[in-house]
Protein backbone atom coordinates (compact mmCIF):
# COMPACT_ATOMS: atom_id res chain seq x y z
CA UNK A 1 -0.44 11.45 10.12
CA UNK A 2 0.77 8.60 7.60
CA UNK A 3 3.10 9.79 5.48
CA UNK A 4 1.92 8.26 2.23
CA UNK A 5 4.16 6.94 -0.51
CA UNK A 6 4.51 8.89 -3.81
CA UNK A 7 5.74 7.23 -6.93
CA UNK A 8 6.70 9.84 -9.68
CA UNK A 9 6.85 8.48 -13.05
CA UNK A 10 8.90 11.23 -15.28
CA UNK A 11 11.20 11.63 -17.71
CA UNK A 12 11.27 15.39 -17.83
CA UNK A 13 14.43 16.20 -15.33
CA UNK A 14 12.95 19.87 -14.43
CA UNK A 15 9.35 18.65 -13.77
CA UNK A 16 10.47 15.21 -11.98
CA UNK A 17 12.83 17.21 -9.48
CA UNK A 18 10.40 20.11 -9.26
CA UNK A 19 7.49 17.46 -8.15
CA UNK A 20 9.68 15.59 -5.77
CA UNK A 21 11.08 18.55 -3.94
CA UNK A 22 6.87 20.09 -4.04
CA UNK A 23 6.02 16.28 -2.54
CA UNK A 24 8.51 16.36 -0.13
CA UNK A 25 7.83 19.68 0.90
CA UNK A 26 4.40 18.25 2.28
CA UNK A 27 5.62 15.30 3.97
CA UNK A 28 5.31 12.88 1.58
CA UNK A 29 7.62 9.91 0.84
CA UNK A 30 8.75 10.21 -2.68
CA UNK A 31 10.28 7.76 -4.91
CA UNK A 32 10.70 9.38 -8.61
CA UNK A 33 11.73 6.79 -11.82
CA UNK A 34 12.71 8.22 -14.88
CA UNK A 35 10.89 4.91 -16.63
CA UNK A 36 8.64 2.36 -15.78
CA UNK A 37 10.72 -0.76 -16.51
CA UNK A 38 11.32 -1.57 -12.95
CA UNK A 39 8.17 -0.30 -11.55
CA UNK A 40 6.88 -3.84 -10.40
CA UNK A 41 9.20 -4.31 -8.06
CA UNK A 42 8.41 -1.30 -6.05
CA UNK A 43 4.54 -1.07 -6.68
CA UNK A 44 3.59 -2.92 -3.52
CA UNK A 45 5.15 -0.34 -1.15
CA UNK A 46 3.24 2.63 -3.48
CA UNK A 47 -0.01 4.51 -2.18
CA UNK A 48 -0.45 6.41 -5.09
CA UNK A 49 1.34 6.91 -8.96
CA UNK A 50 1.88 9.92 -10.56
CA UNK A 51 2.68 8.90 -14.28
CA UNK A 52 3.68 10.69 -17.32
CA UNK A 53 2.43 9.22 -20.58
CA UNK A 54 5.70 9.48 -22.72
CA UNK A 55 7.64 7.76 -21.43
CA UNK A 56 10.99 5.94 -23.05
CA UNK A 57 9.81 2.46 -23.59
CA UNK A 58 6.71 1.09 -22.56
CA UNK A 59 4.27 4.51 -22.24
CA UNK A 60 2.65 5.67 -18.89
CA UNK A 61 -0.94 3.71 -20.26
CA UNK A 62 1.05 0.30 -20.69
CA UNK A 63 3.04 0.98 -17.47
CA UNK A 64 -0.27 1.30 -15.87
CA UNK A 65 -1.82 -1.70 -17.21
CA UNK A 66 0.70 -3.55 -16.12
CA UNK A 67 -0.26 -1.61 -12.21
CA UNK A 68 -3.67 -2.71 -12.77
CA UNK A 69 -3.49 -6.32 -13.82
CA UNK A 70 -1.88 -6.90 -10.09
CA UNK A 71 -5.21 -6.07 -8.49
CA UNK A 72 -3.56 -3.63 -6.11
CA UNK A 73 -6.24 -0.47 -6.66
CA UNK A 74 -3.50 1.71 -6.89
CA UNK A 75 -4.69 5.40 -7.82
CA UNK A 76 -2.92 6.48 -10.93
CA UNK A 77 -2.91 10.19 -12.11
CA UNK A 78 -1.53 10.94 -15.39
CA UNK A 79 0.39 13.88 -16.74
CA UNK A 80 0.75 14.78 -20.51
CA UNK A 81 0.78 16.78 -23.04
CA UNK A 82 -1.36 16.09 -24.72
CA UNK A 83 -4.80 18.16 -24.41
CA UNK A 84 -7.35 15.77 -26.96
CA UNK A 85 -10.28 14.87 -25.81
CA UNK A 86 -9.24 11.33 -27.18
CA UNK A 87 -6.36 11.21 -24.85
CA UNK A 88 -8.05 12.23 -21.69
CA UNK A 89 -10.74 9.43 -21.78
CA UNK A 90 -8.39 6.97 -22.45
CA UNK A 91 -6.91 8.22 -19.39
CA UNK A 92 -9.62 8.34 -17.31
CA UNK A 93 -10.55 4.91 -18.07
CA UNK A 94 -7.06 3.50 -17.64
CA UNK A 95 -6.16 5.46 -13.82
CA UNK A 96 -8.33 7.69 -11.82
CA UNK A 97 -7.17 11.10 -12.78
CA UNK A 98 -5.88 13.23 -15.43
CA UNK A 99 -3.77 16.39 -15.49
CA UNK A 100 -2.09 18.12 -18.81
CA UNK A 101 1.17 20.08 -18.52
CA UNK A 102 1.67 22.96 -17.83
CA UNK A 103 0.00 22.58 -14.40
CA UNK A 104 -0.06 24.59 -11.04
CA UNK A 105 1.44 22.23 -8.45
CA UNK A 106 -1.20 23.38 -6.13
CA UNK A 107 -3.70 21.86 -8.20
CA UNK A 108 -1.69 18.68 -8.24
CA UNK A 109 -1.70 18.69 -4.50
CA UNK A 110 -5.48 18.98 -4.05
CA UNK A 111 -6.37 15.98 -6.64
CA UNK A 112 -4.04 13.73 -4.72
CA UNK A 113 -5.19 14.52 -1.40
CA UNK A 114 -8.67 13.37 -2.33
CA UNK A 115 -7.77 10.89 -4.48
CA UNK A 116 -5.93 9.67 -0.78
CA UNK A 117 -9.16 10.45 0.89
CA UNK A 118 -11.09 8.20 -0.86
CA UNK A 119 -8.81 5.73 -1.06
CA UNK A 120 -7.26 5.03 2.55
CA UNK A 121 -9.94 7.35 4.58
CA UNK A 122 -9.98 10.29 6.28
CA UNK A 123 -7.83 10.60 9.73
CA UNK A 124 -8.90 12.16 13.05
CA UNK A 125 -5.83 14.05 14.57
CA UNK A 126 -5.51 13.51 19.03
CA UNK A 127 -2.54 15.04 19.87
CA UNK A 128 0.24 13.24 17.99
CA UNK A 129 -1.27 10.20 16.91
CA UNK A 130 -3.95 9.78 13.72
CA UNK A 131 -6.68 7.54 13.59
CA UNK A 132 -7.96 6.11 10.73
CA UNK A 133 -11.52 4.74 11.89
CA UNK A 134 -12.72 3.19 8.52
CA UNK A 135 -9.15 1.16 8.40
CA UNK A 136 -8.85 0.30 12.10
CA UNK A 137 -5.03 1.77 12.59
CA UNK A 138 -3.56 4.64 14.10
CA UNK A 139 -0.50 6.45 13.80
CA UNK A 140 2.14 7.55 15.79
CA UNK A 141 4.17 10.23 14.78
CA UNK A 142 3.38 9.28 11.26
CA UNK A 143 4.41 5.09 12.55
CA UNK A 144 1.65 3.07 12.57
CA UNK A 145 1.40 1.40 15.99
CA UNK A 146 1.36 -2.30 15.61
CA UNK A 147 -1.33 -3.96 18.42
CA UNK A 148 -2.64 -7.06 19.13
CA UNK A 149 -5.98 -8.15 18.15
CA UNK A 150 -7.10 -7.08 21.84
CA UNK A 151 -5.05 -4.14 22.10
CA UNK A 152 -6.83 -2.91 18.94
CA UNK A 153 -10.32 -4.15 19.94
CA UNK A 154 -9.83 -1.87 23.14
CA UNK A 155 -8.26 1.05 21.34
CA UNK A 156 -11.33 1.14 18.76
CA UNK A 157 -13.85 0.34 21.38
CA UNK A 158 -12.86 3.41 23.45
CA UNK A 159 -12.21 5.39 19.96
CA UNK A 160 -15.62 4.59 19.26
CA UNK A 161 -16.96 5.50 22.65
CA UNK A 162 -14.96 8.67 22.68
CA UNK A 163 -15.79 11.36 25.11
CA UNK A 164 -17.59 8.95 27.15
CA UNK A 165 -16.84 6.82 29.93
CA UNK A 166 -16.65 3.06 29.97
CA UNK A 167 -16.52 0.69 32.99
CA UNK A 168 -14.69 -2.57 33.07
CA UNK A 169 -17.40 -4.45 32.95
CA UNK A 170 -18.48 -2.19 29.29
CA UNK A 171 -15.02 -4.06 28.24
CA UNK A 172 -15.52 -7.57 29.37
CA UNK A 173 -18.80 -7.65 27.91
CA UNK A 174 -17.14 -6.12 24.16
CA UNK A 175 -14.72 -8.46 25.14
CA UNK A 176 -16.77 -11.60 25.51
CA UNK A 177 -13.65 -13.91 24.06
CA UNK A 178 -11.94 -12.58 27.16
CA UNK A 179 -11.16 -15.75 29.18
CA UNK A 180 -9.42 -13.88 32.35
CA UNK A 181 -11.74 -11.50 33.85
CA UNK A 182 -9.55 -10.28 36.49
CA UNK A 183 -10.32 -7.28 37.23
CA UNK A 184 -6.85 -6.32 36.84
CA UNK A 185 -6.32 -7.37 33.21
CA UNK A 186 -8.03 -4.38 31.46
CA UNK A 187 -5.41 -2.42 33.47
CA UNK A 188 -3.18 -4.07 32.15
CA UNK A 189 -3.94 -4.27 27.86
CA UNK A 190 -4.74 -0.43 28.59
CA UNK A 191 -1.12 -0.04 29.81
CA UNK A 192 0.49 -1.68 26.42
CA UNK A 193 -2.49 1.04 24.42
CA UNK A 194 -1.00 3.78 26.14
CA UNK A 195 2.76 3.00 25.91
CA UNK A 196 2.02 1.71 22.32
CA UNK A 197 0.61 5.69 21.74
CA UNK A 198 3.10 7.28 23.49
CA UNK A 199 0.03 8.59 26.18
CA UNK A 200 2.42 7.24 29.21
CA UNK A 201 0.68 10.62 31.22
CA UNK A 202 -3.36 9.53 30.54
CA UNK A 203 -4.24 12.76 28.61
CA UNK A 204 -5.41 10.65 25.70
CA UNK A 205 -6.74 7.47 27.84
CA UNK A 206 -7.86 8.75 30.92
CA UNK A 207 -8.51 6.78 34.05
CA UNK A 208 -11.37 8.35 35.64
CA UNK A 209 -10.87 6.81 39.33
CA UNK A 210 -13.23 4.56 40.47
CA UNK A 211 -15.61 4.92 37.07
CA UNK A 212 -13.36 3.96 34.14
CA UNK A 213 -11.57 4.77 31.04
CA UNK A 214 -12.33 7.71 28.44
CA UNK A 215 -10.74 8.42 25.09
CA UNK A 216 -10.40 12.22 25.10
CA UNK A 217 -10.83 14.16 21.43
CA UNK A 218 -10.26 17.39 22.81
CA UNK A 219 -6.88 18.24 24.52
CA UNK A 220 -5.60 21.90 25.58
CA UNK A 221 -2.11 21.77 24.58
């Protein structure tokens, strides 16, 4: 599935390398900063922040002001100290979560997989590749497969049709843009899906002969 991008924002050396290694254990990718100075420059690539409040310098609510003012909706959970109800509102109104120390990892892991959920959607696993429906991209191998506008319009179209079978002429009339309706040219954008998905062998696209294509959720490894 995507492998989502982790910013850690800690100072603590045991609880930044402790959450990195935890993070990478699960497949994320993980960038860790001891300070948020530089944090700009990075934020763009980010899916999610997890920010300590002290921080040296400007502290994890500043840092995260700074986050918001981009207009990037960038989910921010915080880790402190401190325990006050005072603290955790301001918190809550500042990023989208908040967790005080000490804290079971496990936890951690749970709040930031919804947190993702909500954010980015919910995948649908076919064999190797991941679909996220609400976004319109897939993934191979945790890559996201770059189509064309077509190649994408046929993917989704099937994706959305799954388990059933659609003719050619169910395409050109989806396709209605489609200038060149030789009957060869669905063949064809099918082809660059396929290769594009790594499904060279048809068990995800399948070409029933002489009816169509299907999109197959259910494959016996």
């Amino acid at each position: 599935m995507k492998r989502y991008n982790i910013l850690i924002v800690e100072d603590d050396l045991m609880i930044g390398d402790l959450l990195k290694k935890i993070l990478q254990r699960e497949e994320y990718n993980v960038r860790w900063m001891k300070e948020g100075k530089d944090i700009i420059d990075i934020i763009h690539e980010i899916d999610l922040v997890i920010m300590d409040v002290m921080l040296p310098g400007d502290d994890g609510y500043q840092i995260t002001k700074k986050v918001n003012s981009l207009g990037l909706n960038i989910p921010v959970i915080f880790l402190s100290a401190r325990n006050d109800i005072e603290s955790k509102l301001q918190g809550l109104t500042m990023g989208e979560d908040y967790m005080t120390k000490p804290f079971d990892p496990r936890e951690l892991l749970i709040r930031m997989q919804k947190l993702l959920d909500n954010q980015y959607g919910t995948f649908t696993q076919i064999k190797h590749i991941y679909i996220d429906a609400e976004h319109k991209k897939v993934f191979n191998n945790g890559n996201e497969v770059v189509f064309t506008a077509i190649e994408r319009k046929i993917f989704f179209y099937l994706y959305e049709n799954r388990d059933r079978i659609l003719t050619k002429e169910h395409f050109f009339e989806y396709l209605w843009q489609l200038e060149d309706r030789n009957q060869n040219i669905i063949n064809v954008h099918i082809k660059k899906v396929r290769t594009k998905i790594n499904d060279n062998n048809g068990e995800i696209i399948q070409n029933i002969y002489g009816e169509g294509y299907r999109l197959n959720t259910y494959i016996k490894k």
